[in-house]
Structures are given as structure tokens and as C-alpha cells.
Protein backbone atom coordinates (compact mmCIF):
# COMPACT_ATOMS: atom_id res chain seq x y z
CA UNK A 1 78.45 115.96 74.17
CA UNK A 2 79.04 119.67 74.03
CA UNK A 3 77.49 119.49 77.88
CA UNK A 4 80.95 117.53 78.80
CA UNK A 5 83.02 119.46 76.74
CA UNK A 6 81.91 123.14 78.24
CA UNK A 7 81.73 121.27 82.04
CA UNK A 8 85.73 120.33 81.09
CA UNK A 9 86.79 124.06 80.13
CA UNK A 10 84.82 125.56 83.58
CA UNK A 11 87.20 123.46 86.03
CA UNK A 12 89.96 125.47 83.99
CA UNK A 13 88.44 128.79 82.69
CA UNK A 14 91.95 130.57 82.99
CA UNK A 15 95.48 130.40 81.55
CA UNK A 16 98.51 132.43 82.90
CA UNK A 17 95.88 134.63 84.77
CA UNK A 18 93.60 135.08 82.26
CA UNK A 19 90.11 133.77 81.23
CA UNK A 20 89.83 131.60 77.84
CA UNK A 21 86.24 131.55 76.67
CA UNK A 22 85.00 128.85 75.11
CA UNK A 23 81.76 128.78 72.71
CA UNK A 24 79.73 126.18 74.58
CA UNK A 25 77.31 125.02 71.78
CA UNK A 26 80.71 123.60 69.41
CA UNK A 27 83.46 123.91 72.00
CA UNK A 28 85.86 125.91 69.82
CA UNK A 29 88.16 128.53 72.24
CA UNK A 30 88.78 132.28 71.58
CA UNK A 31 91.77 132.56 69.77
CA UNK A 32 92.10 136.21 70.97
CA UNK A 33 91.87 135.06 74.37
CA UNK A 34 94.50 132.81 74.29
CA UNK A 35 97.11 134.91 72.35
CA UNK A 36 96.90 137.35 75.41
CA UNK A 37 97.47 134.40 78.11
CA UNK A 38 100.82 133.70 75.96
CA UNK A 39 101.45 137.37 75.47
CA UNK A 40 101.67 136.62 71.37
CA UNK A 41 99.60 138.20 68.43
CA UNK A 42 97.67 135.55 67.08
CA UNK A 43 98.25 136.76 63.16
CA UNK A 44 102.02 136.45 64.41
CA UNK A 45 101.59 132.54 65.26
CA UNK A 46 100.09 131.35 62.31
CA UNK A 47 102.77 132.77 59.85
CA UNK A 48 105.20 130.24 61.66
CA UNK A 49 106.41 127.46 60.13
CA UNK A 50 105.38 125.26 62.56
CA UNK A 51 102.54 126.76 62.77
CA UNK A 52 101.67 125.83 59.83
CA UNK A 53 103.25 122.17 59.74
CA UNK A 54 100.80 121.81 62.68
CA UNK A 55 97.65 122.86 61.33
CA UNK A 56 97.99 120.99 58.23
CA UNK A 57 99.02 118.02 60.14
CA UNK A 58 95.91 118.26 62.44
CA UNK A 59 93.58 118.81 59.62
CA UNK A 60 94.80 115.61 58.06
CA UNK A 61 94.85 113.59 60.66
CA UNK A 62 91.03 114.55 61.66
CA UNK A 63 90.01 115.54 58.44
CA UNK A 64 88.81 119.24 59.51
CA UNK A 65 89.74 121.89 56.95
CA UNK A 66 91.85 124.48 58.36
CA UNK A 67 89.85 127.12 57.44
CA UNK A 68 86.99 128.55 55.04
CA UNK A 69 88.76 128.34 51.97
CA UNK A 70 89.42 124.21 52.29
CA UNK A 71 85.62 123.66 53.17
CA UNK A 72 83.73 120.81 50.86
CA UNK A 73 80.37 121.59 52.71
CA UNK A 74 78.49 124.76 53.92
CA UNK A 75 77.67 121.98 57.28
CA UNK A 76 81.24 121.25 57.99
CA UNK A 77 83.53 123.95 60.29
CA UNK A 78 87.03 124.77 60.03
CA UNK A 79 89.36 124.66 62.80
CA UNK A 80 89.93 128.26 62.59
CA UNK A 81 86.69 129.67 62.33
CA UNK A 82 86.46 133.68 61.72
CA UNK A 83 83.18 134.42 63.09
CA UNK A 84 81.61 138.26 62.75
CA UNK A 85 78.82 139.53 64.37
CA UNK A 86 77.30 138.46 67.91
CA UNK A 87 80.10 136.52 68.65
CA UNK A 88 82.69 137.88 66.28
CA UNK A 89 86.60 136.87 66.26
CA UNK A 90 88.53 134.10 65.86
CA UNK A 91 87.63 130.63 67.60
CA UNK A 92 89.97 128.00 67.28
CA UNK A 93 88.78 124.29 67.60
């Protein structure tokens, strides 16, 4: 499945001009990445309220811990996954 998910991010590798790069092996996108295509800071988004309303709703609804903190199992991923090394940053699912 993560064949048809990278083969659906290549017909539209680019937002406002700029690339988004997208892990292939889990899908998740780079954060980073798409905070420069909106010309925002990504720290700046998440302290919104709505922000926030969102990602809780999300996680409830699919049952994905926001982030880290939430997890309930070292196999499980958050939707915002802080990643160092090789491919460090912040990948958003």
C-alpha cells in the first residue's frame, strides 16, 4: 500500500511552487516543507486553537496519538512524528 500512496504524492510533488517530500516507506509529509509552501512557521500553527481542535479531533476519530507523549505502544506512530537523524524533522501523517 505505501507503493500507491508514494505513486499519489509524485503526480503532485509541489505546492505553491514548492516541493513537499513525502517519506515513501509510511507516507507521512515534511512538515517543514509544507510550512514554506504556506509561507507559515510550523511551531506557529500548532499553538492555534484550531490547530489544536483539529489534531485532537483527527486523532480521535482514527485513533492515532498526536504525538510521542500519547503513544500506548513503541509499534504505533504519532501523527506528528519528530524524527532525528538520517531523516530528521518533523513529518506529519
Amino acid at each position: 500500500m505505501a507503493n500507491s500512496i508514494v505513486s499519489f504524492f509524485d503526480q503532485f510533488p509541489e505546492y505553491n511552487g514548492r516541493k513537499i517530500q513525502v517519506r515513501g516507506a509510511d507516507g507521512y509529509f515534511s512538515a517543514k516543507d509544507m510550512s514554506a509552501a504556506m509561507g507559515k512557521r510550523f511551531n506557529d500553527w500548532t499553538k492555534l486553537k484550531f490547530t489544536q481542535e483539529l489534531l485532537a479531533e483527527l486523532s480521535s476519530q482514527s485513533g492515532i496519538p498526536i504525538d510521542y507523549e500519547d503513544l500506548r505502544s513503541q509499534h504505533q506512530k504519532p501523527l506528528i512524528d519528530y524524527v532525528r537523524g538520517g531523516q530528521s524533522g518533523i513529518w506529519l501523517h
